[in-house]
Protein backbone atom coordinates (compact mmCIF):
# COMPACT_ATOMS: atom_id res chain seq x y z
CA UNK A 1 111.51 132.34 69.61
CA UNK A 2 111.00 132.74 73.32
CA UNK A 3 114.86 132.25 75.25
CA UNK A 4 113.15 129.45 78.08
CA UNK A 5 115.53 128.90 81.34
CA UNK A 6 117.23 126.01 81.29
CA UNK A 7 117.09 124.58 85.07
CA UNK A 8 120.11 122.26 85.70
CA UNK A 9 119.35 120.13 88.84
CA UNK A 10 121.88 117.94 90.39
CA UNK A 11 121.39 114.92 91.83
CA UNK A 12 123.58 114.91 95.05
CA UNK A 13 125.91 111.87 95.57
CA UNK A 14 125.01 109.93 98.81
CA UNK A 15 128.23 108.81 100.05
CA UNK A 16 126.76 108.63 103.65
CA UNK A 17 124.33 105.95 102.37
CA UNK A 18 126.63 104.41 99.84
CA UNK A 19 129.55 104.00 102.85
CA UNK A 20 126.06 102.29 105.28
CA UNK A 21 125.72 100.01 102.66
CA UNK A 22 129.38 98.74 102.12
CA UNK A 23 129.68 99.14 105.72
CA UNK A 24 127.17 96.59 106.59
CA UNK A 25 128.17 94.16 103.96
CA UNK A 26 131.68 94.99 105.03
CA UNK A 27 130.62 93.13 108.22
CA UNK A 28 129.74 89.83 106.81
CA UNK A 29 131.95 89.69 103.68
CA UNK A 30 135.70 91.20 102.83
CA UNK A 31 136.05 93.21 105.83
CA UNK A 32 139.83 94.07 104.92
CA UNK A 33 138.79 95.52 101.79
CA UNK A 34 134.96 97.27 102.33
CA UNK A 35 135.73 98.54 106.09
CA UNK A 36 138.35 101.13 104.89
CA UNK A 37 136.06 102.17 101.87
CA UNK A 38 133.09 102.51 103.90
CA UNK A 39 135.16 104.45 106.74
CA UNK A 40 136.57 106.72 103.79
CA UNK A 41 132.97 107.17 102.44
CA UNK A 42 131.41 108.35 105.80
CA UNK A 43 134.29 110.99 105.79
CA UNK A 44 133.51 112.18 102.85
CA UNK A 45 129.75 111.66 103.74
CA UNK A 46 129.89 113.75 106.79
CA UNK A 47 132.01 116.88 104.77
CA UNK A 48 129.05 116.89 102.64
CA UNK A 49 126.88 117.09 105.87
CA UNK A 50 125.19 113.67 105.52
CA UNK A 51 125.58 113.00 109.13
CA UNK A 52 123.27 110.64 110.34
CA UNK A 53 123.82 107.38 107.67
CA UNK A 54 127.44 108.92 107.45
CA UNK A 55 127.70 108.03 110.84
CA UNK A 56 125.98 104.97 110.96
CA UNK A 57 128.72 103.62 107.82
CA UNK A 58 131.72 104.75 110.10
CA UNK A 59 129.83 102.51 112.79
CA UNK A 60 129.31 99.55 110.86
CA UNK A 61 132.72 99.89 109.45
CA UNK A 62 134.66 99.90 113.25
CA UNK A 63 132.30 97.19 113.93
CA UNK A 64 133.57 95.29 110.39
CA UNK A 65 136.87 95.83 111.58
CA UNK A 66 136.92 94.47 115.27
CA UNK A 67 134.94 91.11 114.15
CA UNK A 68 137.36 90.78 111.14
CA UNK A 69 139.87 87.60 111.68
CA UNK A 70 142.43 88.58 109.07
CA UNK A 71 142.23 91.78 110.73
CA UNK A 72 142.81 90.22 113.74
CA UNK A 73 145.01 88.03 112.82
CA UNK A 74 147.31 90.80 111.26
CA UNK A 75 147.89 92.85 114.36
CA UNK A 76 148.37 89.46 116.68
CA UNK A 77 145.27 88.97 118.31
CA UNK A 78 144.88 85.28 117.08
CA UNK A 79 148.37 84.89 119.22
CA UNK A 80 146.54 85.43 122.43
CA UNK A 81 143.93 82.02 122.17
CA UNK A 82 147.07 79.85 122.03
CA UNK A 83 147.24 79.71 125.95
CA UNK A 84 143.68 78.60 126.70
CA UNK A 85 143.60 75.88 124.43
């Protein structure tokens, strides 16, 4: 009986790519809810040294953020349209 190495190889998580992802949906759809999880993703994305889509998911998640209404809407900005109306 021959003793054969056994080779483990682990698949690395991509939470750069996975935050990207929810980041960019995060822009269209449920901003409150995917913006923070893609902005925590690309954190984590970027300690594992997945910079570039890391990155790119902490982009799309300001970006989710600014255009967000009920975002918006909770820290006042909706108050300020009121005068030019």
């Amino acid at each position: 009986m021959t003793d054969d190495p056994v080779v483990i190889v682990e698949r690395p998580t991509r939470y750069g790519l996975w935050g990207c992802l929810i980041g960019l949906i995060g822009i269209f759809f449920l901003s409150p809810i995917l913006s923070p999880i893609a902005i925590i993703l690309g954190l984590i994305g970027i300690f594992r040294l997945q910079i570039f889509s890391s990155l790119f998911a902490i982009i799309f998640a300001i970006i989710g953020i600014l255009t967000s209404p009920i975002i918006m809407g909770l820290i006042g900005l909706s108050v300020l349209v009121i005068p030019f109306l």
